[in-house]
N, C-alpha and C. Protein backbone atom coordinates (compact mmCIF):
# COMPACT_ATOMS: atom_id res chain seq x y z
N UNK A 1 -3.91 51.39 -19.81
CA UNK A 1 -2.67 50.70 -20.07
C UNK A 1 -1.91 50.37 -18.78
N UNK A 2 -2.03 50.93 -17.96
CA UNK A 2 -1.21 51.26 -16.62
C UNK A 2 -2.13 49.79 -16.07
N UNK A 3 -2.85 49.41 -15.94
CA UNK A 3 -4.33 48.28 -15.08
C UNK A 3 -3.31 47.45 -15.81
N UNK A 4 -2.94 47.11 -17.30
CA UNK A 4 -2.44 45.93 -17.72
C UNK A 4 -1.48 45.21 -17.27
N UNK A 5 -0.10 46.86 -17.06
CA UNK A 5 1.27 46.58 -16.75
C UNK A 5 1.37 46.21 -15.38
N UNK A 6 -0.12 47.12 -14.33
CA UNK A 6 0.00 46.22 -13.22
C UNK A 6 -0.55 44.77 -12.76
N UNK A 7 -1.20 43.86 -13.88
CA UNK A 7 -1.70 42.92 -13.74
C UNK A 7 -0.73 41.95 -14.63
N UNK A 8 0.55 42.46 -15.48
CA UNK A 8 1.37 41.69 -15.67
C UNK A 8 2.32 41.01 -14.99
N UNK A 9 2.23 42.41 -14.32
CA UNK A 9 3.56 42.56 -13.21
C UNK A 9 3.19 41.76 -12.27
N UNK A 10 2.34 41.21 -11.42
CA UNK A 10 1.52 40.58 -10.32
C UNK A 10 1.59 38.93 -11.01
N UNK A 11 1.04 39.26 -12.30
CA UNK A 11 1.23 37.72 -12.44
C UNK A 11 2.17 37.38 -12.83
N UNK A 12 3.33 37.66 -13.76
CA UNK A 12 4.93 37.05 -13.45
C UNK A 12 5.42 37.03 -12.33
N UNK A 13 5.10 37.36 -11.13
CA UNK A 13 5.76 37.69 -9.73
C UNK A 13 4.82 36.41 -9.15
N UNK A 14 3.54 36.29 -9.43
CA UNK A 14 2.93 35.11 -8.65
C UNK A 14 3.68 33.65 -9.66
N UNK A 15 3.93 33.65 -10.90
CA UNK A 15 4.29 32.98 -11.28
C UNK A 15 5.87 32.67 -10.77
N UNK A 16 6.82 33.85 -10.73
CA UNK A 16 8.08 33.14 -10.23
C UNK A 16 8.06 32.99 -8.51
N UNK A 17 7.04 32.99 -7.93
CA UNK A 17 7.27 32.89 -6.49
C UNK A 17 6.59 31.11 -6.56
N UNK A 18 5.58 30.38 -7.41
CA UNK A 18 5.51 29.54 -7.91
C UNK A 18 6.55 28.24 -8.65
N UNK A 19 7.80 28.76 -9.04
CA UNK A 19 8.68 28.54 -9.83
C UNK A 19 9.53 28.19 -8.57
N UNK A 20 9.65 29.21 -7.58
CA UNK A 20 10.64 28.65 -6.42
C UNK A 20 10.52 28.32 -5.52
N UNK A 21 9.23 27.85 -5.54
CA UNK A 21 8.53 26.74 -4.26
C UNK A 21 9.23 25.10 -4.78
N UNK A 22 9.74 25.20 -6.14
CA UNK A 22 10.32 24.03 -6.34
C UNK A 22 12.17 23.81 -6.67
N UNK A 23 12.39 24.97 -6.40
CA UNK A 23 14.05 24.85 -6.54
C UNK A 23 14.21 23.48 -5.68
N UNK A 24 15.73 22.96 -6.18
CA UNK A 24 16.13 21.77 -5.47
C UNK A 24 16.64 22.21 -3.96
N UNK A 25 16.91 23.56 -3.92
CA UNK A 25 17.36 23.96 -2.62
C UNK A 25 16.32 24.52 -1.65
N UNK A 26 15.28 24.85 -1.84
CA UNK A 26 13.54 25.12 -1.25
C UNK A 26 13.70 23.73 -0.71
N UNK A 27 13.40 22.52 -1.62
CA UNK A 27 13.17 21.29 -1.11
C UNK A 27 13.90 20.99 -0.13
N UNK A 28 15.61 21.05 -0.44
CA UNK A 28 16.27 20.49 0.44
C UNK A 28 15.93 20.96 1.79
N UNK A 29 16.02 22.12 1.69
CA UNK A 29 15.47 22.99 3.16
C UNK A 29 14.68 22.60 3.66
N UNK A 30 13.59 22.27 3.19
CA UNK A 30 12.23 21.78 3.72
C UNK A 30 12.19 20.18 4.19
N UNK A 31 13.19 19.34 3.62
CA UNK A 31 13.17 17.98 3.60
C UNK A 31 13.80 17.90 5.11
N UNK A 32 15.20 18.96 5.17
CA UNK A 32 15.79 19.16 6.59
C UNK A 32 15.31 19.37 7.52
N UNK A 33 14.24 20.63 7.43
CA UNK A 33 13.16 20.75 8.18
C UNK A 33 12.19 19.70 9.20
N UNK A 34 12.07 19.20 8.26
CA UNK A 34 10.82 17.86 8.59
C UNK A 34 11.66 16.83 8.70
N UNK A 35 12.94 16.32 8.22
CA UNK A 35 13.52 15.80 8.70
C UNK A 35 13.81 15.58 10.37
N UNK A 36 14.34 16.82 10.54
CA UNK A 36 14.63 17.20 12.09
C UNK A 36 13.67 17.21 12.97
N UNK A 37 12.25 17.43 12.37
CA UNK A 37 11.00 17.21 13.13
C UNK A 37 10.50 16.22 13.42
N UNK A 38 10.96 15.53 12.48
CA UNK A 38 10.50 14.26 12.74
C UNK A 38 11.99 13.38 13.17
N UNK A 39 12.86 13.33 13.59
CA UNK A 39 13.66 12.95 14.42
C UNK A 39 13.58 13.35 16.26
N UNK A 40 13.16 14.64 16.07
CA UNK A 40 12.83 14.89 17.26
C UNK A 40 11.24 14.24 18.27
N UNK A 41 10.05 13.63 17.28
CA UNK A 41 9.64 13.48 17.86
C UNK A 41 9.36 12.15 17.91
N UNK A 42 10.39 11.43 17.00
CA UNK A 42 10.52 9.77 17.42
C UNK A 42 11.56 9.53 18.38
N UNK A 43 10.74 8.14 18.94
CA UNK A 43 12.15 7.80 19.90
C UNK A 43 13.11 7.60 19.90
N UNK A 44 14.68 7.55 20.21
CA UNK A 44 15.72 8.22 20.31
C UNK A 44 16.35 6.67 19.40
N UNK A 45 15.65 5.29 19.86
CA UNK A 45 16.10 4.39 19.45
C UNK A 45 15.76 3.97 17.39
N UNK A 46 14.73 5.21 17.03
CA UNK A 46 14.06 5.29 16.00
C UNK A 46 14.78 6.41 15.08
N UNK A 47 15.20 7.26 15.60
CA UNK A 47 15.47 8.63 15.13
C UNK A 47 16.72 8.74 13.98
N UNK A 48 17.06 7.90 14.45
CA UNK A 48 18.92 7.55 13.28
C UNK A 48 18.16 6.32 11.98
N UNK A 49 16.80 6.22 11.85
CA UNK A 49 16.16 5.40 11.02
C UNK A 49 15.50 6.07 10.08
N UNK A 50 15.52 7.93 9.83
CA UNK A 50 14.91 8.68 9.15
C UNK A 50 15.97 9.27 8.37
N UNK A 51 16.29 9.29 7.57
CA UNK A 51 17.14 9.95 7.05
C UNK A 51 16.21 10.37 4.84
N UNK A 52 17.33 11.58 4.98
CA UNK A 52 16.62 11.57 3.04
C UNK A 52 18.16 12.14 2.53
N UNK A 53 18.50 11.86 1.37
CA UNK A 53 19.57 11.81 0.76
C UNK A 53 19.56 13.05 -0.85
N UNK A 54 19.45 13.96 -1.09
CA UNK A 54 19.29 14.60 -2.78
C UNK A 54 20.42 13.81 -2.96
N UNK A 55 20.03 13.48 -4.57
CA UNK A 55 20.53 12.90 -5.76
C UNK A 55 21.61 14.11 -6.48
N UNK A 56 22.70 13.38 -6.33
CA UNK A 56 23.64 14.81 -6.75
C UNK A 56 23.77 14.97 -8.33
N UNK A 57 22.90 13.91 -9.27
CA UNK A 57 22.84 14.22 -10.52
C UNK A 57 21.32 14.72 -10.75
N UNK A 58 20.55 14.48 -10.25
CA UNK A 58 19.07 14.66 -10.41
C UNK A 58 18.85 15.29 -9.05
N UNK A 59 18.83 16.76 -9.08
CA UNK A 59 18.75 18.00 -7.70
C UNK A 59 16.84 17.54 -6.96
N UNK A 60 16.01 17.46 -7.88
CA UNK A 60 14.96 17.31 -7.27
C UNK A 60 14.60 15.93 -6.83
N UNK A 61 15.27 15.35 -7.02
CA UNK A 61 15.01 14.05 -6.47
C UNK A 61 15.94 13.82 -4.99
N UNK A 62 15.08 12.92 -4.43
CA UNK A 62 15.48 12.71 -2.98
C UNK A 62 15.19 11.17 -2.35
N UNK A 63 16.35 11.02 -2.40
CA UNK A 63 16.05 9.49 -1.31
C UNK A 63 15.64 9.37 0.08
N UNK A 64 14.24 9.07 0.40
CA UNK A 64 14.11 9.18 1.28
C UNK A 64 14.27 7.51 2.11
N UNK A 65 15.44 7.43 3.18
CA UNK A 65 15.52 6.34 3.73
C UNK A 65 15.04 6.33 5.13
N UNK A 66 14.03 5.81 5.02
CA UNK A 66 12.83 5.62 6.51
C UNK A 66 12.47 4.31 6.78
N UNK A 67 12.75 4.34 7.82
CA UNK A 67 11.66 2.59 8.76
C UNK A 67 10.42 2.82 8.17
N UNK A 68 9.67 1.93 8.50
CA UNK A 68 8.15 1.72 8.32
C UNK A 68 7.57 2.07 9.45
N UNK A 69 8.10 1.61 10.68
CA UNK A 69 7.90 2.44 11.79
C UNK A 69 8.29 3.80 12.37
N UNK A 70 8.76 4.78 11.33
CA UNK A 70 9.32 5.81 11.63
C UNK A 70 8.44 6.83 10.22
N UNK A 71 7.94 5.82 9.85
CA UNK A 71 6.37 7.03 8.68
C UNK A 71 5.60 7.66 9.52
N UNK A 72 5.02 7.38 10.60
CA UNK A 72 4.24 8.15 10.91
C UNK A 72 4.85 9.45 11.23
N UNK A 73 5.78 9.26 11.91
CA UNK A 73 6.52 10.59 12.45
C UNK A 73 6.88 11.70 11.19
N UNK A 74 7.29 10.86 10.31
CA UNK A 74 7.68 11.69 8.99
C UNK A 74 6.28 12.66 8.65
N UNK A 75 5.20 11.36 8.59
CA UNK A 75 3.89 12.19 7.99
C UNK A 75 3.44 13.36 8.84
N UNK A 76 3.71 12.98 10.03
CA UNK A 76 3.47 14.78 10.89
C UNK A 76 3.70 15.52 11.00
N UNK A 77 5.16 14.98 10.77
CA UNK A 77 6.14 16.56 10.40
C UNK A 77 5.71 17.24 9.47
N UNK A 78 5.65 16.55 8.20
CA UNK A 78 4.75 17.05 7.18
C UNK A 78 3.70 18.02 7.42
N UNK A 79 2.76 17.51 8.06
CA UNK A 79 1.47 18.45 8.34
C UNK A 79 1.60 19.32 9.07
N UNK A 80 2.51 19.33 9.72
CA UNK A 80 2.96 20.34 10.74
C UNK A 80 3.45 21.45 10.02
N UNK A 81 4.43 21.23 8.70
CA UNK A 81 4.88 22.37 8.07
C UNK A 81 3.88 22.74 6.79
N UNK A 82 3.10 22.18 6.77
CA UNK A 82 2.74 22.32 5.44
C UNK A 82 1.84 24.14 4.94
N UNK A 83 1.40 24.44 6.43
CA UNK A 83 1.27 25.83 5.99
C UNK A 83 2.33 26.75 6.07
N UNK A 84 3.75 26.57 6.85
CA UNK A 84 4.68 27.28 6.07
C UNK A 84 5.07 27.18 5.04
N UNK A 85 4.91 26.45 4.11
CA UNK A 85 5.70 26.03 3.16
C UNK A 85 4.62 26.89 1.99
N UNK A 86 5.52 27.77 0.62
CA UNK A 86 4.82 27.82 -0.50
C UNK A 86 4.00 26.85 -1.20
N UNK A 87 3.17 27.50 -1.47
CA UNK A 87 1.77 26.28 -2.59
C UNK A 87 2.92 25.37 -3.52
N UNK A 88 3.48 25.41 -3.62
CA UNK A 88 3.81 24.19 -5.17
C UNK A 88 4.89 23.18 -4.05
N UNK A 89 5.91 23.77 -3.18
CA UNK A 89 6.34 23.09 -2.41
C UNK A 89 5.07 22.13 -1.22
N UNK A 90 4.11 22.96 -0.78
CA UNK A 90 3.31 22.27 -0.12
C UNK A 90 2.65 21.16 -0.93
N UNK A 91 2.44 20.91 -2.23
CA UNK A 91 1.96 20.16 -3.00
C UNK A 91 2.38 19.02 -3.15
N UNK A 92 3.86 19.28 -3.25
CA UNK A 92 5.14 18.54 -3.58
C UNK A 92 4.74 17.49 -2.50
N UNK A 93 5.30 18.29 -1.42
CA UNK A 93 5.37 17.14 -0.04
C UNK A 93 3.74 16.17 -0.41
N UNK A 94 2.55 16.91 -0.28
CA UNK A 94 1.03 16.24 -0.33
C UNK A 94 1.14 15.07 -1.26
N UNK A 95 2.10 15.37 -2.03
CA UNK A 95 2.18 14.34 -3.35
C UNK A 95 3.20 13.05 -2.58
N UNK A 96 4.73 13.08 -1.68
CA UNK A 96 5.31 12.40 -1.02
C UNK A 96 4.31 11.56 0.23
N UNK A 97 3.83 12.45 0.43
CA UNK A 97 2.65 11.54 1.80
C UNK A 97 1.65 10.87 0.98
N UNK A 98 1.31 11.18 -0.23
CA UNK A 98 0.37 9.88 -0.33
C UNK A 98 1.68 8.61 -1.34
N UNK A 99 2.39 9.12 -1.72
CA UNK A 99 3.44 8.07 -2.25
C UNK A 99 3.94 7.09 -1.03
N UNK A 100 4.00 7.83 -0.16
CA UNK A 100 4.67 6.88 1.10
C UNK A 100 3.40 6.63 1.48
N UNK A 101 2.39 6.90 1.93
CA UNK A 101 0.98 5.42 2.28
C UNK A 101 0.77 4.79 1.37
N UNK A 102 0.79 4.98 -0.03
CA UNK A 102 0.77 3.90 -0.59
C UNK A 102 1.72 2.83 -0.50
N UNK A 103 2.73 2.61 -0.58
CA UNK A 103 3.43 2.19 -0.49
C UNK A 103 3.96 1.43 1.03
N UNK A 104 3.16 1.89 2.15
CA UNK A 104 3.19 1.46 3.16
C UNK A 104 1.79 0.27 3.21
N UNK A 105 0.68 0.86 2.53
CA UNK A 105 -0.54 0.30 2.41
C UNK A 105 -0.18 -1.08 1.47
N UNK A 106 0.85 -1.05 0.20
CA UNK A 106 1.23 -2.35 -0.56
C UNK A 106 1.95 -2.75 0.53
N UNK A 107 2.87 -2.79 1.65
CA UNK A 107 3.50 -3.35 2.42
C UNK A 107 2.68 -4.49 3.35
N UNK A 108 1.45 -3.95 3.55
CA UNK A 108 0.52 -4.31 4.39
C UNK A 108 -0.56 -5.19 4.08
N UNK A 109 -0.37 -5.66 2.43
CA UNK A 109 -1.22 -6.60 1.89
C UNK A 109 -0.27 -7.66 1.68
């Protein structure tokens, strides 16, 4: 009985550490994060062209307002954090980087 309660216990705990890889405030953190990373490593004349905005009625949503020439920088930042970041948050972002090449890729046809 004791094997059960400790294999319950493990998986509600993997489940809520799962659960808060997606709070709106995980994200925001993380958006700031890579935000700032990627301001820092575009050029200075580029850097005020990255910005992301949360939606103050809809917490998980985020406007992200970027140049087209200021994606790449975004996308590195990205990869750069992506092993700090929890599995469902790291997903999150994996899911934003291919939304933004696509969308850079329709730009380009």
């Amino acid at each position: 009985m004791t094997i059960i309660n400790h294999m319950m216990k493990s998986f509600a705990k993997n489940v809520t550490g799962l659960q808060e890889g997606l709070h709106p405030e995980n994200l925001a953190f993380w958006y700031s994060e890579i935000i700032k990373e990627a301001k820092d490593m575009a050029p200075p004349w580029l850097a005020d062209k990255i910005n992301a905005r949360q939606d103050p009625i809809l917490p998980m949503k985020f406007n992200l307002d970027i140049s087209k020439r200021a994606v790449r920088y975004f996308m590195i930042a990205v990869d750069n954090n992506l092993e700090k970041m929890p599995s469902t948050t790291k997903l999150y972002f994996l899911k934003v980087q291919e939304s933004l090449s696509s969308e850079i890729d329709k730009s380009l046809v």
